[in-house]
Protein backbone atom coordinates (compact mmCIF):
# COMPACT_ATOMS: atom_id res chain seq x y z
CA UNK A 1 0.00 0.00 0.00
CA UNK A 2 1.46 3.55 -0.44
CA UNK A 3 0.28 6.85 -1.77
CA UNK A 4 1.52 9.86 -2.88
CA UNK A 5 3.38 10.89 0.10
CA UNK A 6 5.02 7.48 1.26
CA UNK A 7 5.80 4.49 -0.32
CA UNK A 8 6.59 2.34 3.07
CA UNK A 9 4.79 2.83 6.44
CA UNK A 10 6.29 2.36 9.87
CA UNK A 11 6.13 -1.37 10.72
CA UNK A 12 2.69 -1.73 13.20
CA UNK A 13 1.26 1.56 11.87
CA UNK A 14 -2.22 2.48 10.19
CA UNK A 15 -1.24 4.93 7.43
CA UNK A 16 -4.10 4.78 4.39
CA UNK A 17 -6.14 2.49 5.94
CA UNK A 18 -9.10 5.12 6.69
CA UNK A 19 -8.31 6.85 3.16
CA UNK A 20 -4.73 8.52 1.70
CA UNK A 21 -5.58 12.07 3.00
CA UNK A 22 -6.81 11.41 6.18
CA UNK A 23 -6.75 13.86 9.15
CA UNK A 24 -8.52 11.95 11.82
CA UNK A 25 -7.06 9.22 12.38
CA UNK A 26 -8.90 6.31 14.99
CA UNK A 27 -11.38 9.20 15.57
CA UNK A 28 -13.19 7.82 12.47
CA UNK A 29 -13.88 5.27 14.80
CA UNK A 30 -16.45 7.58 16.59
CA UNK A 31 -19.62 6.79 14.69
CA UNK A 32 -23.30 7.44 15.16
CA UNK A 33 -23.53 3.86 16.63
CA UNK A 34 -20.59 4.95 19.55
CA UNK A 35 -22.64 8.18 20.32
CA UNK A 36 -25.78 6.34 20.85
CA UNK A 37 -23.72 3.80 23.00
CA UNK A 38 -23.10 6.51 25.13
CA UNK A 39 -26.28 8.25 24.96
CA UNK A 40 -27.40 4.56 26.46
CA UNK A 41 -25.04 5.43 29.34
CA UNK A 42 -26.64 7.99 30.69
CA UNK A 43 -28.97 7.14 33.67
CA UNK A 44 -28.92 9.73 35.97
CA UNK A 45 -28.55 12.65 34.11
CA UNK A 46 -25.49 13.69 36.99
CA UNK A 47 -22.62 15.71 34.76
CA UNK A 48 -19.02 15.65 35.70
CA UNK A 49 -16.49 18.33 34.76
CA UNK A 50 -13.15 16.38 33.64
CA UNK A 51 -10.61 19.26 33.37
CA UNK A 52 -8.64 21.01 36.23
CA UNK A 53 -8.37 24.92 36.22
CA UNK A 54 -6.52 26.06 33.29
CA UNK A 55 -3.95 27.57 35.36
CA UNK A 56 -2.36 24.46 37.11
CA UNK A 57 -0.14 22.74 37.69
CA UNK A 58 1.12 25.79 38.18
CA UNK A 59 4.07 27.76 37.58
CA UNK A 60 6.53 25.86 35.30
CA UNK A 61 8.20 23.18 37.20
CA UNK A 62 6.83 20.19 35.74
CA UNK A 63 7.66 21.46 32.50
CA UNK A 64 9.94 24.58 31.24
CA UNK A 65 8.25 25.70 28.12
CA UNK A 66 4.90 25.47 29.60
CA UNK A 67 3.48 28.21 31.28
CA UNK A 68 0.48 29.31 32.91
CA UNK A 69 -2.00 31.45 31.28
CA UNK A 70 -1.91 35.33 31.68
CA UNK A 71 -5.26 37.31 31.42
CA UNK A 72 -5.21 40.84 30.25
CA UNK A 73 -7.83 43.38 29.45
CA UNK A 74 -8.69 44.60 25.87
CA UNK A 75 -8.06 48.20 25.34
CA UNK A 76 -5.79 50.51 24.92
CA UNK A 77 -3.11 50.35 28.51
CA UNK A 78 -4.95 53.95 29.27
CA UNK A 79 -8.39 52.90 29.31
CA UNK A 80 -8.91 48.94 29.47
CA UNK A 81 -11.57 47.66 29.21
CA UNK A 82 -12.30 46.01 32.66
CA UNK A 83 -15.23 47.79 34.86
CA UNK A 84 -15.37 49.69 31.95
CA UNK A 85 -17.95 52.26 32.14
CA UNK A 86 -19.59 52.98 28.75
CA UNK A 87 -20.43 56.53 29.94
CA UNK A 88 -16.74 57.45 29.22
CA UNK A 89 -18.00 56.80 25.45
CA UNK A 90 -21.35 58.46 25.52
CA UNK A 91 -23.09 59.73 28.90
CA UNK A 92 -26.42 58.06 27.60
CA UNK A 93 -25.06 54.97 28.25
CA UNK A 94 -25.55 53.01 31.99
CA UNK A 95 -23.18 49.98 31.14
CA UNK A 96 -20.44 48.39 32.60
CA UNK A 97 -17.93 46.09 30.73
CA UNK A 98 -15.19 43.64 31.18
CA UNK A 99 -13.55 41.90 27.99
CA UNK A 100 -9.97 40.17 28.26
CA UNK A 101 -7.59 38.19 26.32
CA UNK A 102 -5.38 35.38 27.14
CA UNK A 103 -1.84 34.37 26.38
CA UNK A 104 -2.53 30.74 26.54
CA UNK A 105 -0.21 27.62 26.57
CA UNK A 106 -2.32 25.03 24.99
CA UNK A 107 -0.83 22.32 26.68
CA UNK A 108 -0.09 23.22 29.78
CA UNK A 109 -3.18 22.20 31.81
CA UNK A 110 -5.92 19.75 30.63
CA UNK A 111 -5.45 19.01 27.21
CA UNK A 112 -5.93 16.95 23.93
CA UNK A 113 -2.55 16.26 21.54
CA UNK A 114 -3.19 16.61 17.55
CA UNK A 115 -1.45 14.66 15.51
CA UNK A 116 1.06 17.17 14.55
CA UNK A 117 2.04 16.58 18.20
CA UNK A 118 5.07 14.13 17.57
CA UNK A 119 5.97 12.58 14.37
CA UNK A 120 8.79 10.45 13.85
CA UNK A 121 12.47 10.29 11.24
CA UNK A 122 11.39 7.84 9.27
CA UNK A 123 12.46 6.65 5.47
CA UNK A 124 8.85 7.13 3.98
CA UNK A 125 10.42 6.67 0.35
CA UNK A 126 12.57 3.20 0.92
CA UNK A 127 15.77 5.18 -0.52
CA UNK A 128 17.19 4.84 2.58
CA UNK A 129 16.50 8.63 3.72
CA UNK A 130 14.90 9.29 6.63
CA UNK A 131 13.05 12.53 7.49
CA UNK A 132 10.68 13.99 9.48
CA UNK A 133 7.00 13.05 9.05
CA UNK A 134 3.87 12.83 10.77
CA UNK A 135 0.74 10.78 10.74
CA UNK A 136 -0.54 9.28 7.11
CA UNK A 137 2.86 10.86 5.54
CA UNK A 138 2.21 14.50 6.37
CA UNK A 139 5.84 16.05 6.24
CA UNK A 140 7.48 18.64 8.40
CA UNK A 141 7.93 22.15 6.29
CA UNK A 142 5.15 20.98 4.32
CA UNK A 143 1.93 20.40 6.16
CA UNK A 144 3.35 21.20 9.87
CA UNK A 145 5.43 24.20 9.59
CA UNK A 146 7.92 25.78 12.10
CA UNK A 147 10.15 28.71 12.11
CA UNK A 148 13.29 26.31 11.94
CA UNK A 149 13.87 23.79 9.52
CA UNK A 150 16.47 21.45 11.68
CA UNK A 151 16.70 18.70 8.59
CA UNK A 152 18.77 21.34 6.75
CA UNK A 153 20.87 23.44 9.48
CA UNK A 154 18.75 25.02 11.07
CA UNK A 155 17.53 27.30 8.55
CA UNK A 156 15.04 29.74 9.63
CA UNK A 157 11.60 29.84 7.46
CA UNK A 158 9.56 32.70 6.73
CA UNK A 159 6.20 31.32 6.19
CA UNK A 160 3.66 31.79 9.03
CA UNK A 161 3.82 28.96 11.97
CA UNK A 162 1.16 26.04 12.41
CA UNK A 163 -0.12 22.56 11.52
CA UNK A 164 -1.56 23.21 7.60
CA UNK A 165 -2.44 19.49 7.71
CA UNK A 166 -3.41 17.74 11.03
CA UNK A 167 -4.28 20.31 13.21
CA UNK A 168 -6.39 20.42 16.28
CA UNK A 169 -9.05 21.82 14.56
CA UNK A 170 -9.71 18.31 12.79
CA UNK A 171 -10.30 16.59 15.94
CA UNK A 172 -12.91 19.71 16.96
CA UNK A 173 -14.78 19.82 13.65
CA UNK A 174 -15.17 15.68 14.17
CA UNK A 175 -16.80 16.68 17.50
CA UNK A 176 -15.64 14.19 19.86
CA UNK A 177 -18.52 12.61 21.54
CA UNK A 178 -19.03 8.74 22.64
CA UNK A 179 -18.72 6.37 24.72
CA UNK A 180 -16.44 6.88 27.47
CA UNK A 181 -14.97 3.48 29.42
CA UNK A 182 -12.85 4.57 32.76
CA UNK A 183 -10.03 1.70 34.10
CA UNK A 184 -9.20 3.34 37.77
CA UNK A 185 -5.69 2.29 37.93
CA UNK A 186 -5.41 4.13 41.44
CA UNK A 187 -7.68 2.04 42.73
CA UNK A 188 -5.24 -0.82 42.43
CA UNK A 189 -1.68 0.27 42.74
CA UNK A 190 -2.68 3.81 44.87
CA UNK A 191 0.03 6.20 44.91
CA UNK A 192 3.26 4.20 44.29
CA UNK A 193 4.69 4.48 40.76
CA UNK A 194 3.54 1.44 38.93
CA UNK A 195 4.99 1.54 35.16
CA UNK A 196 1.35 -0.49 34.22
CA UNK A 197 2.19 -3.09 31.63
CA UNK A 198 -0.01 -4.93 29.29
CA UNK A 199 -0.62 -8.31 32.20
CA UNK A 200 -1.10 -5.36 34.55
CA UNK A 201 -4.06 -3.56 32.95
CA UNK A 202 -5.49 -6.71 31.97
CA UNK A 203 -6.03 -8.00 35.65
CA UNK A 204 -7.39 -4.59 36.23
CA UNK A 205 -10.25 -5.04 33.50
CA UNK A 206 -10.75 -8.80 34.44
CA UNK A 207 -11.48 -7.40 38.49
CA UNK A 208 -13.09 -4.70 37.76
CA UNK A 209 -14.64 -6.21 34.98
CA UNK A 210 -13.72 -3.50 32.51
CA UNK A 211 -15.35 -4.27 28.87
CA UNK A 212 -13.48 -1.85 25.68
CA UNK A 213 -14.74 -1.91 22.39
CA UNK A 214 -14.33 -0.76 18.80
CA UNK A 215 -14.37 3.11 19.30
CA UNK A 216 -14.81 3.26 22.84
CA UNK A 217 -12.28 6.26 24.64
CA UNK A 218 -10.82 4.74 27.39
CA UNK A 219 -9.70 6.80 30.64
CA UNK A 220 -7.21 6.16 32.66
CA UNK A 221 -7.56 7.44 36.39
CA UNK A 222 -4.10 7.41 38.41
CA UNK A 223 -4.84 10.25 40.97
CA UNK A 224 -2.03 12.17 39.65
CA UNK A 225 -4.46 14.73 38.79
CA UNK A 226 -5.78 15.16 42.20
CA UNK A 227 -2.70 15.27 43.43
CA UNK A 228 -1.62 18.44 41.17
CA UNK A 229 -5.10 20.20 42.53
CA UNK A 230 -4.31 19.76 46.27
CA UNK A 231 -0.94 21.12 45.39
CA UNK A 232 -2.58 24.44 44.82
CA UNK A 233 -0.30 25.51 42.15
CA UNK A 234 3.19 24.74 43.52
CA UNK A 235 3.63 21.02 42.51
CA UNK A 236 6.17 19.10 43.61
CA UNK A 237 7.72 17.49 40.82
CA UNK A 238 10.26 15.30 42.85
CA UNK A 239 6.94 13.60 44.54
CA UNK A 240 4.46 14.06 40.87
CA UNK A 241 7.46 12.56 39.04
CA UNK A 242 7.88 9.23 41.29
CA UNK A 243 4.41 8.56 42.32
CA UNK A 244 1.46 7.23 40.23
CA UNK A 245 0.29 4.89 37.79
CA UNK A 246 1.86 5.26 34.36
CA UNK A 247 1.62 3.18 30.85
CA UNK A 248 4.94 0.89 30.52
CA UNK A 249 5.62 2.39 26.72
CA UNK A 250 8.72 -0.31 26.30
CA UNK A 251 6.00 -3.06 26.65
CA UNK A 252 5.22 -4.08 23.24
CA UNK A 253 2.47 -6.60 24.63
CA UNK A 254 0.37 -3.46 25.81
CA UNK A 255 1.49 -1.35 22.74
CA UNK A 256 -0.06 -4.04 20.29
CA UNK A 257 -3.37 -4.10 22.51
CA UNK A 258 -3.40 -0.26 21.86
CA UNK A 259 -3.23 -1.44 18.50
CA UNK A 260 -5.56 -4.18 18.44
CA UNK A 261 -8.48 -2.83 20.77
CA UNK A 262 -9.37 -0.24 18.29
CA UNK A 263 -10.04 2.20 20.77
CA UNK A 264 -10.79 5.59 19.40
CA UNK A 265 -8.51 7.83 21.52
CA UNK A 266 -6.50 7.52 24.89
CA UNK A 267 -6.77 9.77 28.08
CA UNK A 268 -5.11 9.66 31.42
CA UNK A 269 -4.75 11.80 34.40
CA UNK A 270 -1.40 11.87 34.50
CA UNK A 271 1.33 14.09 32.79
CA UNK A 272 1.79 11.96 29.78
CA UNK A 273 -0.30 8.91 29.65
CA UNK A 274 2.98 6.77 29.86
CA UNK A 275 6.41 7.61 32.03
CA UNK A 276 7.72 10.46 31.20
CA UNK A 277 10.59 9.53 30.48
CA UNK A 278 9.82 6.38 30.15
CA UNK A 279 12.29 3.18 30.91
CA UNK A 280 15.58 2.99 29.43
CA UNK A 281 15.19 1.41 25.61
CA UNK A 282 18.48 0.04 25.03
CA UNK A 283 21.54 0.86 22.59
CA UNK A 284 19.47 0.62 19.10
CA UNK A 285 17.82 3.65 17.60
CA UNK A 286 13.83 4.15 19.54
CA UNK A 287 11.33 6.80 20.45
CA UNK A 288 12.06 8.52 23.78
CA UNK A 289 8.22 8.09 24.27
CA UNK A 290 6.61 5.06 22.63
CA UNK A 291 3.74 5.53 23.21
CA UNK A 292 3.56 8.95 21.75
CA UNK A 293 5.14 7.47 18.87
CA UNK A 294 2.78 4.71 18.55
CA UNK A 295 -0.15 6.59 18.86
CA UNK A 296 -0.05 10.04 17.30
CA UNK A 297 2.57 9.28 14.79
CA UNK A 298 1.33 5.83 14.00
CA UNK A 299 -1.98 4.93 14.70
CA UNK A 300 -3.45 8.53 14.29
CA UNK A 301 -4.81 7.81 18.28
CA UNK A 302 -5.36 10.87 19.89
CA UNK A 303 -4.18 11.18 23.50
CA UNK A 304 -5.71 13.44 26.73
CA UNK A 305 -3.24 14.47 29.40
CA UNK A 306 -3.80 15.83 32.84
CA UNK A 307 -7.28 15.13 32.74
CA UNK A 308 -9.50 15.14 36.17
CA UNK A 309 -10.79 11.86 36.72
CA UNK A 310 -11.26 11.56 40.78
CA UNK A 311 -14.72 12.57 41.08
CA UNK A 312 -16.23 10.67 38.26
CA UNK A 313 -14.17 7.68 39.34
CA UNK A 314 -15.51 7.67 42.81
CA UNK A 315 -19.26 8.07 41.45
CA UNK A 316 -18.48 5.20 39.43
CA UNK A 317 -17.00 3.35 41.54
CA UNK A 318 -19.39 3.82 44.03
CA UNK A 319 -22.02 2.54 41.55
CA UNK A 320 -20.23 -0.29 40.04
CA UNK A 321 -20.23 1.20 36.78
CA UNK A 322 -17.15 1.91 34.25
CA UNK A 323 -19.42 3.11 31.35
CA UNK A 324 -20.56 6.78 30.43
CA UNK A 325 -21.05 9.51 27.77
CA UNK A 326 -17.68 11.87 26.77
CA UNK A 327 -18.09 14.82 25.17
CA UNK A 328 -14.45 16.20 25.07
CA UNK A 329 -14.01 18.75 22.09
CA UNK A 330 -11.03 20.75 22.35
CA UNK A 331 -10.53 24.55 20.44
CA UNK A 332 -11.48 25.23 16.95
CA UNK A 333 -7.98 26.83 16.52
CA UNK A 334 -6.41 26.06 13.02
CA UNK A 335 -2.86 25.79 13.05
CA UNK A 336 -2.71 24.49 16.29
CA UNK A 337 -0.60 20.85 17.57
CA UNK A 338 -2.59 20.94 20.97
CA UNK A 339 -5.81 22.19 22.69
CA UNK A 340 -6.71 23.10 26.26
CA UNK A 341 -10.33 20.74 26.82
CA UNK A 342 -12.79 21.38 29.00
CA UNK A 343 -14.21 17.71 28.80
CA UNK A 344 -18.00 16.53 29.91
CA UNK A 345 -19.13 12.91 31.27
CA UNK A 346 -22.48 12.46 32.01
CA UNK A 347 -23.95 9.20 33.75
């Protein structure tokens, strides 16, 4: 199989199966049939917000080019527009305005990766050149473009920055809404850090007798999350970065179960859905994070980080269910690699 922007695909990958110019990725696995599934969910009618505040972890310990979002007002610096009374424009006029803008850091709290995310060097053409590519084929400089080009020293680029092929704004148009499944990992290994293999997430399902199907989103609830939020924005990143649950990414068992349970994206609570870094990978040539690798780059398999699980998980829990209805779109923002999300389950 190739098309006209590979010839080869990486070993294990899906490239071209769900059509040559594909943007989506295992999200085409979200069909009417999985939104009705999780419409079928929903007994209670009891909502759950799944994101923390947009401003934590807080500060930027946890990681160095993230930071936390600064508001500021609209308006000139002399008259911004915060209490802004609209008397100072015409003395007719009784109201009273606020109106702000953000500088954001889209993956710094609660958030979705695109597949622009992380690609991989990889010899697309079988002429034994590797270079850098994305999901389906879609080439750096070309469809995801940067203001350095590091293939050919470093040469800085004038065109404008941003994902021109898969973007975050894919994954919003698609409108992510299903079936959401929950494993609560913390429930069995608590706070120690547990690199959770493929045997290990298995026995989880068969206790807790987890069911995932064909285009079902599967959660992953560690209690890092909760963890961050009683932290009150000064983490600890000696005790967030050895504590916790995390997906063993060297495991291929678990990676080709990823593979094989067709599930239509992957979320966890944690900082990365897998160790970060992740275990030592030996003396040949690998991804420093598998499972990124696997999933964005190439399974097209989205993947939610720092998401806030404890609440729902208790409910469920409590209720001996593992089953509900996500609805987890992140920004309409072309051009972008990742998205703040402000996800809902409802039970």
């Amino acid at each position: 199989m190739a098309n006209k922007r590979w010839k080869h695909r990486p070993e294990g990958s899906n490239w071209g199966d769900f059509g040559a110019d594909d943007q989506l990725g295992r999200l085409n696995l979200l069909t009417p049939e999985k939104v009705r599934q999780g419409v079928a969910e929903v007994k209670e009618g009891i909502v759950f917000c799944l994101s923390l505040p947009l401003d934590y972890p807080g500060g930027s310990k946890l990681n160095p080019r993230r930071t936390p979002p600064v508001l500021h007002p609209t308006g000139p610096e002399d008259e911004p527009r915060y209490n802004y009374p609209v008397s100072r424009v015409d003395a007719r006029f009784t109201d009273v305005v606020c109106d702000d803008r953000v500088l954001l850091t889209l993956q710094y709290s609660t958030q979705w990766d695109s597949l622009a995310h992380v690609g991989g060097m990889f010899d697309v053409h079988g002429d034994g050149k590797r270079e850098p590519v994305y999901y389906n084929g879609y080439r750096a400089h070309e469809h995801v473009i940067g203001p350095v080009d590091y293939a050919h020293d470093d040469k800085r680029r004038k065109e404008p920055v941003g994902a021109r092929a898969l973007g975050i704004e894919n994954m919003a148009a698609k409108g992510v809404q299903g079936r959401g499944v929950l494993a609560d990992l913390h429930q069995h290994f608590g706070r120690a850090r547990k690199y959770v293999g493929y045997d290990d997430l298995m026995r989880v399902f068969d206790q807790d007798k987890v069911v995932v199907e064909k285009g079902d989103m599967l959660l992953l609830h560690t209690g890092f999350a909760q963890a961050v939020l009683d932290m009150k924005r000064n983490p600890d990143e000696e005790t967030l970065h050895h504590a916790y649950a995390v997906l063993d990414g060297r495991d291929q068992k678990l990676l080709k179960w990823i593979t094989d349970s067709n599930i239509a994206v992957l979320i966890a609570d944690n900082y990365g859905v897998e160790a970060v870094p992740s275990r030592p990978g030996g003396e040949h040539e690998h991804a420093s994070l598998p499972i990124h690798e696997h999933c964005l780059f190439k399974l097209g398999l989205h993947l939610g980080e720092l998401w806030y699980l404890t609440d729902l998980a208790s409910w469920l829990h409590a209720h001996k269910r593992n089953r509900f209805l996500l609805t987890a779109p992140p920004l309409r923002l072309p051009g972008a690699v990742g998205s703040p999300a402000t996800p809902i389950a409802t039970v």
